[in-house]
Every structure is written in C-alpha cells, then in structure tokens.
PDB file of N, CA and C in Angstrom:
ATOM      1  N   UNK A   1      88.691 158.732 -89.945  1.00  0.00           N
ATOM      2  CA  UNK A   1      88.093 159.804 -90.697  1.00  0.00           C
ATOM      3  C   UNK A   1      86.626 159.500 -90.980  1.00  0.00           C
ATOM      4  N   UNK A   2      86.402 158.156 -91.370  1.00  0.00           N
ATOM      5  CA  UNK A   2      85.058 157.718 -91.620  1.00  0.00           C
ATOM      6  C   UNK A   2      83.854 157.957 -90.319  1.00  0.00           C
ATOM      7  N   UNK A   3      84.516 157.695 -89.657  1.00  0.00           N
ATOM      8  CA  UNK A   3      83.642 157.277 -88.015  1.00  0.00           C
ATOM      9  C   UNK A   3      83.509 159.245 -87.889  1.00  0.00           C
ATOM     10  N   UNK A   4      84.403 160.008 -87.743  1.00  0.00           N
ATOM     11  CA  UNK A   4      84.073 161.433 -87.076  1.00  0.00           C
ATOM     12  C   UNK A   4      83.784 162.030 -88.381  1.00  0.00           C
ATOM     13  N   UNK A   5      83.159 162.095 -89.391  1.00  0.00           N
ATOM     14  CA  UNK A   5      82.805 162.022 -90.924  1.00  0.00           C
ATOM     15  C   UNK A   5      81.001 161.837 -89.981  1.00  0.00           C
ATOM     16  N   UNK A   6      80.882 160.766 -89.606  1.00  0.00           N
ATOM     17  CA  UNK A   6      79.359 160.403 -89.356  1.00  0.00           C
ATOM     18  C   UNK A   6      79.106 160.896 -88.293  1.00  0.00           C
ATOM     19  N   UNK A   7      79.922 161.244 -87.625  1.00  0.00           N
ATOM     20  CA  UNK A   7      79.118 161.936 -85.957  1.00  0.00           C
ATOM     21  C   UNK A   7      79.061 163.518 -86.651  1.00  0.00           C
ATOM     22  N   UNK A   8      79.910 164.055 -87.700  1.00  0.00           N
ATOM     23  CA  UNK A   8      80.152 165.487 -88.031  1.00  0.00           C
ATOM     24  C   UNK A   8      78.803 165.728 -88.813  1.00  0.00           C
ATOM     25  N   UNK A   9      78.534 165.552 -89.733  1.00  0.00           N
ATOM     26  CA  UNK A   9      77.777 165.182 -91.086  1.00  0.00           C
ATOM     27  C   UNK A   9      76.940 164.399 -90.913  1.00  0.00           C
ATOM     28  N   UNK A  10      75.936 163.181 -90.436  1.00  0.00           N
ATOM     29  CA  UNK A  10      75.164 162.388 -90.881  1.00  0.00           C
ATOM     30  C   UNK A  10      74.328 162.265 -91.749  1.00  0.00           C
ATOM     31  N   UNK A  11      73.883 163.468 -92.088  1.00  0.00           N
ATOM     32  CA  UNK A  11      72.485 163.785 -93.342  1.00  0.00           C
ATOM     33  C   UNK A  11      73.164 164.565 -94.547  1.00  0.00           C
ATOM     34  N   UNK A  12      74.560 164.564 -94.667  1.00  0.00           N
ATOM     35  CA  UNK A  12      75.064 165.274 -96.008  1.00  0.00           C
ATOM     36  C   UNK A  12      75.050 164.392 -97.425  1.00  0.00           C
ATOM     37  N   UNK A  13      74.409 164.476 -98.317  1.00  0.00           N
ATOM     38  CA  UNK A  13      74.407 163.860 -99.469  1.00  0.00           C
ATOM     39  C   UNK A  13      75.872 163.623 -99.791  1.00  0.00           C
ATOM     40  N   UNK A  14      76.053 162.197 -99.936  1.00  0.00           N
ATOM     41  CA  UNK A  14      77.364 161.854-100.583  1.00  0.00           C
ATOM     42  C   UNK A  14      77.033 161.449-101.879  1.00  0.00           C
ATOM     43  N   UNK A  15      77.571 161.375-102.699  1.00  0.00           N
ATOM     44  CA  UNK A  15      77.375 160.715-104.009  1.00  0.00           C
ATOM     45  C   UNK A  15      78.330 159.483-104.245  1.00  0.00           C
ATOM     46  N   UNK A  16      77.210 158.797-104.614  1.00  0.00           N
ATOM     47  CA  UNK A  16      77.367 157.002-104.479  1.00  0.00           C
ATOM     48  C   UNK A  16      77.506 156.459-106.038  1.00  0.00           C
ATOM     49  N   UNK A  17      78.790 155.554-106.558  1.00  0.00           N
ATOM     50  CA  UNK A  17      78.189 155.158-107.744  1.00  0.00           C
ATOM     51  C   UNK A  17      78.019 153.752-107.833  1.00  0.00           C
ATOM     52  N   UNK A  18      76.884 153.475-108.300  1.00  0.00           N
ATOM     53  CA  UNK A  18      76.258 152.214-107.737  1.00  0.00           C
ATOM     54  C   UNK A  18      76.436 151.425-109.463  1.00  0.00           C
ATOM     55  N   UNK A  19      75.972 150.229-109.455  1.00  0.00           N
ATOM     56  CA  UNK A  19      76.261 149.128-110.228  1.00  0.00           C
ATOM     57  C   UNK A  19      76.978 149.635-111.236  1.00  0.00           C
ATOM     58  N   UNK A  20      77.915 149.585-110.878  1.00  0.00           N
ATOM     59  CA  UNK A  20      79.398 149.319-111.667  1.00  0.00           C
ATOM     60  C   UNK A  20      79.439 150.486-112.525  1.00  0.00           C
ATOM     61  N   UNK A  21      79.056 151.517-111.758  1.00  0.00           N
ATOM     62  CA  UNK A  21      79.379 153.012-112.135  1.00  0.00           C
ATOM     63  C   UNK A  21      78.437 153.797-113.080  1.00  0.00           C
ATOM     64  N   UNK A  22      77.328 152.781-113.597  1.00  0.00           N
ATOM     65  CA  UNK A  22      76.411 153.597-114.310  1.00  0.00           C
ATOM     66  C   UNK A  22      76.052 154.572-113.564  1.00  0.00           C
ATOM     67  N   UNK A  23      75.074 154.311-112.664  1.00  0.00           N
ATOM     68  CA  UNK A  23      74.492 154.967-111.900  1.00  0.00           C
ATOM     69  C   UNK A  23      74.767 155.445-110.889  1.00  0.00           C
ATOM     70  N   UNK A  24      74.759 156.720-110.514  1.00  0.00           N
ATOM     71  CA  UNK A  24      75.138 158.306-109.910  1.00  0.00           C
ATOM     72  C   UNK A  24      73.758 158.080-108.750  1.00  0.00           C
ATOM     73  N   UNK A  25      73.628 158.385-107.514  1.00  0.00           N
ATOM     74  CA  UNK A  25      72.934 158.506-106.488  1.00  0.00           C
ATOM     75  C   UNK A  25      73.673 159.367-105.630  1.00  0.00           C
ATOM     76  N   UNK A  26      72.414 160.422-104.739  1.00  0.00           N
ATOM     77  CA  UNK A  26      73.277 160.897-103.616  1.00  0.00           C
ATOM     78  C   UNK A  26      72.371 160.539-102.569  1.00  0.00           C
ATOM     79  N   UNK A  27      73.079 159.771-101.344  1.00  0.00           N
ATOM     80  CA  UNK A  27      72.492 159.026-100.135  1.00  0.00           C
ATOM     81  C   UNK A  27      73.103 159.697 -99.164  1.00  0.00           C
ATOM     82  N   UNK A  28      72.520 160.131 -98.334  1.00  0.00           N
ATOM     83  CA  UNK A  28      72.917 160.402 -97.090  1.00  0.00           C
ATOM     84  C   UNK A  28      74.306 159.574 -96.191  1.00  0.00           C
ATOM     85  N   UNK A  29      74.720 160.354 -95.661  1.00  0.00           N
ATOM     86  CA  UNK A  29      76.225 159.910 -95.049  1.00  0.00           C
ATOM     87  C   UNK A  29      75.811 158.650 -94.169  1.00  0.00           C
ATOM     88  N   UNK A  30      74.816 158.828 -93.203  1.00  0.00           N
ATOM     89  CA  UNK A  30      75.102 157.846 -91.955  1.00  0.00           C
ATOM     90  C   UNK A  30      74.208 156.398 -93.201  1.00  0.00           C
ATOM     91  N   UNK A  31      73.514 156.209 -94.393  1.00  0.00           N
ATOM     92  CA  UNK A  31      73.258 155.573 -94.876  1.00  0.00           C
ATOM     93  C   UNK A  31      74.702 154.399 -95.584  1.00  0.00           C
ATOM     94  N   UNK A  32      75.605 155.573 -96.440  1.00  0.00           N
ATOM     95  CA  UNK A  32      76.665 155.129 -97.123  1.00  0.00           C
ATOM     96  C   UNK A  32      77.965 154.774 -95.755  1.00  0.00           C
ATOM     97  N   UNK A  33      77.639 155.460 -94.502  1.00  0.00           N
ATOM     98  CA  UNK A  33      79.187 154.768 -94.012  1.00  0.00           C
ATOM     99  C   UNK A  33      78.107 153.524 -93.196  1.00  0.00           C
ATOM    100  N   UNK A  34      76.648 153.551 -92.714  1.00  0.00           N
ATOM    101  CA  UNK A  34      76.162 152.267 -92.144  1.00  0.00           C
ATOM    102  C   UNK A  34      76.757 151.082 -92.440  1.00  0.00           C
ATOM    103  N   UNK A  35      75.950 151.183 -94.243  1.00  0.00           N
ATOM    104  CA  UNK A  35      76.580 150.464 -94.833  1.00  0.00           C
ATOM    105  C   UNK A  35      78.534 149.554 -95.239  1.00  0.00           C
ATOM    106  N   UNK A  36      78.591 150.717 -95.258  1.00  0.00           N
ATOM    107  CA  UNK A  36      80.541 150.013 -95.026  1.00  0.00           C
ATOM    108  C   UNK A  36      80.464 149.587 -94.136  1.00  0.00           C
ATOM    109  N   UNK A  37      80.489 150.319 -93.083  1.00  0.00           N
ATOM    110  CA  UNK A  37      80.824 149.447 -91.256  1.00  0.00           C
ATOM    111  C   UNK A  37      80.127 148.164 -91.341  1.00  0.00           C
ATOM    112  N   UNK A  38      78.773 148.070 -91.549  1.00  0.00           N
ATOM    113  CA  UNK A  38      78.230 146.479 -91.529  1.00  0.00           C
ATOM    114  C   UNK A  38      79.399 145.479 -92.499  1.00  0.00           C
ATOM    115  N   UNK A  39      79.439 146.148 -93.914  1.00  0.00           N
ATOM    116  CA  UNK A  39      80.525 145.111 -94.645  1.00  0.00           C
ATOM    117  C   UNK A  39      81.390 144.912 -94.198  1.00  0.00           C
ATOM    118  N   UNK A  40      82.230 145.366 -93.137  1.00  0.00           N
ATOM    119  CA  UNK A  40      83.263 145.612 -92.872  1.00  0.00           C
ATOM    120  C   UNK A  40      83.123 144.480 -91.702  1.00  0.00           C
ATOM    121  N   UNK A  41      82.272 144.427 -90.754  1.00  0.00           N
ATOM    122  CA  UNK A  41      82.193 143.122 -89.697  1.00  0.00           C
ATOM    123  C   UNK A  41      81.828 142.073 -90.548  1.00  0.00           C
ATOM    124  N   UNK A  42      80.708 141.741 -91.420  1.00  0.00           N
ATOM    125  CA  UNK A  42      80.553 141.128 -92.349  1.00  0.00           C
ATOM    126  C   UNK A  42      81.773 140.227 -92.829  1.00  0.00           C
ATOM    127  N   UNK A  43      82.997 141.257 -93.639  1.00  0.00           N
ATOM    128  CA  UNK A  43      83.764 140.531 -93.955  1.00  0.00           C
ATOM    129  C   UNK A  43      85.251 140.031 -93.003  1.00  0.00           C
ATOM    130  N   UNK A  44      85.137 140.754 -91.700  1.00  0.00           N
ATOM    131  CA  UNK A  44      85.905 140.634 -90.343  1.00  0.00           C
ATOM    132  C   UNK A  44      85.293 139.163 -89.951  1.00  0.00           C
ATOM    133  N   UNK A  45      84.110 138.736 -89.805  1.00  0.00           N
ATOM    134  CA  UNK A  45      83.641 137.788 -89.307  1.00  0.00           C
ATOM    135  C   UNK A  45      83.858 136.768 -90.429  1.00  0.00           C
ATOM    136  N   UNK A  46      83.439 136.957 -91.534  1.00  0.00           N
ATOM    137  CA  UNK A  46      83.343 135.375 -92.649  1.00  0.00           C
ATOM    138  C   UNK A  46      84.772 135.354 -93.472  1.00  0.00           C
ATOM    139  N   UNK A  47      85.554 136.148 -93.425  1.00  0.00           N
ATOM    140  CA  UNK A  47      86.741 136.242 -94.187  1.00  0.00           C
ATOM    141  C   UNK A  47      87.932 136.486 -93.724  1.00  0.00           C
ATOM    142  N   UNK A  48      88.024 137.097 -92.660  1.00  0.00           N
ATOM    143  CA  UNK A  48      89.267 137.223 -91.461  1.00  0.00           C
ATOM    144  C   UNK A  48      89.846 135.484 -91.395  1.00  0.00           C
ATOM    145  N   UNK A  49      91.472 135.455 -91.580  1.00  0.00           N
ATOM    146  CA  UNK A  49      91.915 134.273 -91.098  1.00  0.00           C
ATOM    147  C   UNK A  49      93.373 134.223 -91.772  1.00  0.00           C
ATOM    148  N   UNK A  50      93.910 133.027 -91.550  1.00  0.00           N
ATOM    149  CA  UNK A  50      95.308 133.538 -91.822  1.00  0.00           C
ATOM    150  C   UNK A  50      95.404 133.679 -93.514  1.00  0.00           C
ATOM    151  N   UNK A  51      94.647 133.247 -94.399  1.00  0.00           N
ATOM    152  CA  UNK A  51      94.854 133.417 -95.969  1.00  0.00           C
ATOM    153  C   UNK A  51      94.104 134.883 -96.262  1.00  0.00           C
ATOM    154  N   UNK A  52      93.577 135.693 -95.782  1.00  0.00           N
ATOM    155  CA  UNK A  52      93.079 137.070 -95.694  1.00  0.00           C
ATOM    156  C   UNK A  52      94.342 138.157 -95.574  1.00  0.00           C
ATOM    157  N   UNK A  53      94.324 138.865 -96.479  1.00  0.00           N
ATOM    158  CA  UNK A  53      95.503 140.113 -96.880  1.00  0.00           C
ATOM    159  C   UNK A  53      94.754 141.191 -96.466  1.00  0.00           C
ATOM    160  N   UNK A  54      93.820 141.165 -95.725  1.00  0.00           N
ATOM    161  CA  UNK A  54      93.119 142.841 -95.552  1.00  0.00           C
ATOM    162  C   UNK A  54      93.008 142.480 -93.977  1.00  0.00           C
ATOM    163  N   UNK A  55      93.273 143.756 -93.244  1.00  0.00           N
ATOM    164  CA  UNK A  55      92.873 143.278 -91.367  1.00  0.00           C
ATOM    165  C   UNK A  55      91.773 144.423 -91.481  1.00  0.00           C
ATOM    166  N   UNK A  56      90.301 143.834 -91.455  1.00  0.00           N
ATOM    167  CA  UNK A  56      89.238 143.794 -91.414  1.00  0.00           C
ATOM    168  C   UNK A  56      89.166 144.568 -90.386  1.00  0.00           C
ATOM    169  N   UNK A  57      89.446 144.026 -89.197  1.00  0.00           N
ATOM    170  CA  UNK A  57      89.429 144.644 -87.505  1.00  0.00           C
ATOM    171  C   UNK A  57      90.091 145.256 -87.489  1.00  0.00           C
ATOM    172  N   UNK A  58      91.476 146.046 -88.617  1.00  0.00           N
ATOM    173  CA  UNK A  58      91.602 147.405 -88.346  1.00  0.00           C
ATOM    174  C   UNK A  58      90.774 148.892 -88.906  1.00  0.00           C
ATOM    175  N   UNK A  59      89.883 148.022 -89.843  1.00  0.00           N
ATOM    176  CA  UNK A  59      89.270 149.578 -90.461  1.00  0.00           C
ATOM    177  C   UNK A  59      88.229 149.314 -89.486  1.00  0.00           C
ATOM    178  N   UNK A  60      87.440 148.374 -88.640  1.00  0.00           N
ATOM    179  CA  UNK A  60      86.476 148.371 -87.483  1.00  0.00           C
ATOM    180  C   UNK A  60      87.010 149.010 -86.391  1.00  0.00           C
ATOM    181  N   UNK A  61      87.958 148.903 -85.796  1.00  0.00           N
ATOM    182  CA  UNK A  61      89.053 149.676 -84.849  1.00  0.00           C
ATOM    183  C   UNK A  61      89.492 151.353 -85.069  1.00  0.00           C
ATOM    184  N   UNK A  62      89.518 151.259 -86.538  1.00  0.00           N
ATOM    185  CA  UNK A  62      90.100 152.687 -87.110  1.00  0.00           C
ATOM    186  C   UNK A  62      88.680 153.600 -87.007  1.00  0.00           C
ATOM    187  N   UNK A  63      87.629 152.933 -87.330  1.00  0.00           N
ATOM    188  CA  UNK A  63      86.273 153.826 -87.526  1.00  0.00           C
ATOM    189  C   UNK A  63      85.219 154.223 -85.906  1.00  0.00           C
ATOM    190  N   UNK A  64      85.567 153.292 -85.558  1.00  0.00           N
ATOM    191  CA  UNK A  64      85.487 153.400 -83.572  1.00  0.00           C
ATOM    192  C   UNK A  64      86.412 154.644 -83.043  1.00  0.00           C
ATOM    193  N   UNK A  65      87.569 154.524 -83.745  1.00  0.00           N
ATOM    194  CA  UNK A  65      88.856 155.255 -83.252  1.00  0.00           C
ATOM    195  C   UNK A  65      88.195 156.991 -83.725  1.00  0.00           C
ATOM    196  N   UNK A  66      87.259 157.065 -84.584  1.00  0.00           N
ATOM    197  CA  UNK A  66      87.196 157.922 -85.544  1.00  0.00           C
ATOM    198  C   UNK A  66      85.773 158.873 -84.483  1.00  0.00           C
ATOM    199  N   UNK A  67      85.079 158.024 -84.429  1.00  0.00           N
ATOM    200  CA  UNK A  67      84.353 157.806 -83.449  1.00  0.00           C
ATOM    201  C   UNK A  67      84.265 158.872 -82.672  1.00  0.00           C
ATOM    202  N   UNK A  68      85.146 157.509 -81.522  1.00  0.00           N
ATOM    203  CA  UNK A  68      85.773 158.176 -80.008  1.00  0.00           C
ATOM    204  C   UNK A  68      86.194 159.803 -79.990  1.00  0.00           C
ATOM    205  N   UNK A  69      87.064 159.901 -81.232  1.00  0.00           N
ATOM    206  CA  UNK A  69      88.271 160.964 -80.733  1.00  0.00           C
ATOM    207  C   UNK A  69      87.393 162.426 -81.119  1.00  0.00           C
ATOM    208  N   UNK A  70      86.437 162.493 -81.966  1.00  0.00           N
ATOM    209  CA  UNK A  70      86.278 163.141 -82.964  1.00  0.00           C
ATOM    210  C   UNK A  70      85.505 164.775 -81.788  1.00  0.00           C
ATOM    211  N   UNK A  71      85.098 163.681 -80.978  1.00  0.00           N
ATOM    212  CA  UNK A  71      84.078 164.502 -79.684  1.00  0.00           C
ATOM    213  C   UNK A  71      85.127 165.505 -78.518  1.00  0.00           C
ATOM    214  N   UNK A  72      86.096 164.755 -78.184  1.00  0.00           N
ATOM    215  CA  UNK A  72      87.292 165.611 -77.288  1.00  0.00           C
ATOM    216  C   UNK A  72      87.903 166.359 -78.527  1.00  0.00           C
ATOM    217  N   UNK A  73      88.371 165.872 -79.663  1.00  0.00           N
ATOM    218  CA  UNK A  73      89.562 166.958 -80.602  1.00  0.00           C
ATOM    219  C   UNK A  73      88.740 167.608 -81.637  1.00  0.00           C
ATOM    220  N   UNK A  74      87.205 167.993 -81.935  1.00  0.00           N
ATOM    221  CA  UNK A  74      87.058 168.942 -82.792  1.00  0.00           C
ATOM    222  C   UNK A  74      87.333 170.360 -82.207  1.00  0.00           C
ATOM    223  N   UNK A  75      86.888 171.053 -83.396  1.00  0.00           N
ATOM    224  CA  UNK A  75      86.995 172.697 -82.699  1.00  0.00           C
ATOM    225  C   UNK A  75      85.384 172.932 -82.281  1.00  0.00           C
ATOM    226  N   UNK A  76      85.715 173.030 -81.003  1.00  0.00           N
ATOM    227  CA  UNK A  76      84.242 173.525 -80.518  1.00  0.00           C
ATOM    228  C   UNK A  76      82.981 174.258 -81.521  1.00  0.00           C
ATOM    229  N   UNK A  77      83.633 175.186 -82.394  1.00  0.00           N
ATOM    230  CA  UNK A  77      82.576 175.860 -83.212  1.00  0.00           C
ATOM    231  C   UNK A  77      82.019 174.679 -83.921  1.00  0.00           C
ATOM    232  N   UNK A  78      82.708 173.899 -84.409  1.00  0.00           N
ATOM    233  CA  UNK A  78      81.638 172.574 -85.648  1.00  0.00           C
ATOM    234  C   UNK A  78      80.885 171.650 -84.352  1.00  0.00           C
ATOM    235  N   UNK A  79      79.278 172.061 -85.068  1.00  0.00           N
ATOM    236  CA  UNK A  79      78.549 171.162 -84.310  1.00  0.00           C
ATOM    237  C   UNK A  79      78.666 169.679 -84.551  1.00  0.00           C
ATOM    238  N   UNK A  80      78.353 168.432 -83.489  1.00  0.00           N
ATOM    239  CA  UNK A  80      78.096 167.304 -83.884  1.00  0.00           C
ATOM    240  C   UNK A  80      76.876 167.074 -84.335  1.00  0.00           C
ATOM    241  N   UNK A  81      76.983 166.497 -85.083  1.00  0.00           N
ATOM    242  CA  UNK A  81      75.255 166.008 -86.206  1.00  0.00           C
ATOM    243  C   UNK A  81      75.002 166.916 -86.513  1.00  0.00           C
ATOM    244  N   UNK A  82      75.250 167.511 -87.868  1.00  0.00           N
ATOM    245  CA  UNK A  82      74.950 168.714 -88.338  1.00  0.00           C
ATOM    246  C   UNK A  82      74.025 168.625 -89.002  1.00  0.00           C
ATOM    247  N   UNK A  83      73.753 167.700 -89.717  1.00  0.00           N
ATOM    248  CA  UNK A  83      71.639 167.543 -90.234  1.00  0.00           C
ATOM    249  C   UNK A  83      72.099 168.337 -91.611  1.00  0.00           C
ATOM    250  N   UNK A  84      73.075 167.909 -91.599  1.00  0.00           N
ATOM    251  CA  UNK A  84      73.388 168.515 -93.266  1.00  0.00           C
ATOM    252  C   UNK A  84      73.478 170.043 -93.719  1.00  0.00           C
ATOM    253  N   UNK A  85      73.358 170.885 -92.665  1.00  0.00           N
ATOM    254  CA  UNK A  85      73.254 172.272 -93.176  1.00  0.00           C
ATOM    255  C   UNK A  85      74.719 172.837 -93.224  1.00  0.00           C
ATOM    256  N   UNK A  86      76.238 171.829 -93.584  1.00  0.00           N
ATOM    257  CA  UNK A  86      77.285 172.427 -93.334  1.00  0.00           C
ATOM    258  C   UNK A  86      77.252 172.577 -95.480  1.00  0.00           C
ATOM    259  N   UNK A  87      77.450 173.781 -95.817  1.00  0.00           N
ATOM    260  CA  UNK A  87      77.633 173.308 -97.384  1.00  0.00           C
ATOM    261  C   UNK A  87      79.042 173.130 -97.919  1.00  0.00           C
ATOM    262  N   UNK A  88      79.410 172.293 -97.505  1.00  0.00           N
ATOM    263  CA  UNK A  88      80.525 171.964 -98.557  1.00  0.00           C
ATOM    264  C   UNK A  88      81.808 172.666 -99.075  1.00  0.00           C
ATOM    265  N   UNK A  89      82.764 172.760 -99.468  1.00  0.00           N
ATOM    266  CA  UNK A  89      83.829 173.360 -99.517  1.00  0.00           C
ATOM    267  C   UNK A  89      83.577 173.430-101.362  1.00  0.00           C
ATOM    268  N   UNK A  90      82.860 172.937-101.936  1.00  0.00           N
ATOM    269  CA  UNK A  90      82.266 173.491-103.256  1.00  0.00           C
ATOM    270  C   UNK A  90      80.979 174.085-103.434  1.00  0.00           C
ATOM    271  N   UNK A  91      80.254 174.318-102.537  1.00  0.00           N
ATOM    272  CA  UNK A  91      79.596 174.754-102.474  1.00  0.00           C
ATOM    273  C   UNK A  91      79.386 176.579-102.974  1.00  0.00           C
ATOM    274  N   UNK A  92      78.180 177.296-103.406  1.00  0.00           N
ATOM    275  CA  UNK A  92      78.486 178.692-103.819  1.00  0.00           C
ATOM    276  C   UNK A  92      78.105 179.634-102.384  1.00  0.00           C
ATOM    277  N   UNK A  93      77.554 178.558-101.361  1.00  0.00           N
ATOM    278  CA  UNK A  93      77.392 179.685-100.415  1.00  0.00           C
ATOM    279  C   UNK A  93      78.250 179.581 -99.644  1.00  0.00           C
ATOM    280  N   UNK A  94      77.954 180.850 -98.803  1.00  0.00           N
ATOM    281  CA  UNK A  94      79.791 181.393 -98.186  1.00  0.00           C
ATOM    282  C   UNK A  94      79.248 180.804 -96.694  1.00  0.00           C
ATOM    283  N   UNK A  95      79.970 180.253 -95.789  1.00  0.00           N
ATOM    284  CA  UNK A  95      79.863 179.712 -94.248  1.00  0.00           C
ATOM    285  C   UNK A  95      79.933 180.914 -93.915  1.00  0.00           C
TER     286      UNK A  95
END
C-alpha cells in the first residue's frame, strides 16, 4: 500500500507528528514514505538476525511489491504521480 501510495500521490501533504506528538507538520508523501523505506533497510541491515521479532525484508519486499503491482492493477483513469492535485476523500471539493 505504501510503495503504490508513492507512485499514486507523491506531492500530497501527509500530516506528520513529529517529536513525540507535539508537533503537527504536513510533508509531502514521497518525503514521509523516503524516509520509512530508508529506516526500514537501515534497520534490515543493523538489526535483522535471529534475536529480531520484526522481518524488516518483509515491509522492504511488501513496499517493492507495492511498487511493482500498482502500474499493471490500477484503474486506468488514476494518473501515476499525481503532483498532488487528487483532493482527498475529505476534502470539500467534488472530483
């Protein structure tokens, strides 16, 4: 979901809450999932091993997977890289 999330969306403001929830930010998508995916090899590479309870290389696998598929199984009408002009399902304007 994450991976075809960033090929769909890249420039949609997500809202981020940063140090320990005070603070409210909205960052752009391909900024906030960059970020995960790097943590995510980050902690695949220095923390992966047999005392590790999280498989690292499946949310790296799952977000590739997300990726790949997102280009053959959307519905043709949703563009890829939408540059942010999709508004939102709360949004007040009508698609």
């Amino acid at each position: 979901m994450l991976g075809a999330y960033l090929l769909l969306h890249p420039k949609v403001k997500v809202l981020v809450m940063a140090f320990a929830w005070f603070i409210h930010i909205r960052l752009p998508a391909y900024i906030v999932l960059g970020g995960w995916i790097v943590l995510q090899i980050a902690n695949a590479i220095w923390l992966a091993g047999p005392a590790s309870n999280t498989a690292w290389w499946a949310h790296i696998g799952g977000f590739a997977a997300g990726l790949a598929l997102i280009v053959p199984l959307r519905r043709k009408s949703l563009p890829l890289l939408d540059h942010g002009r999709y508004p939102g399902p709360w949004s007040s304007k009508k698609r």
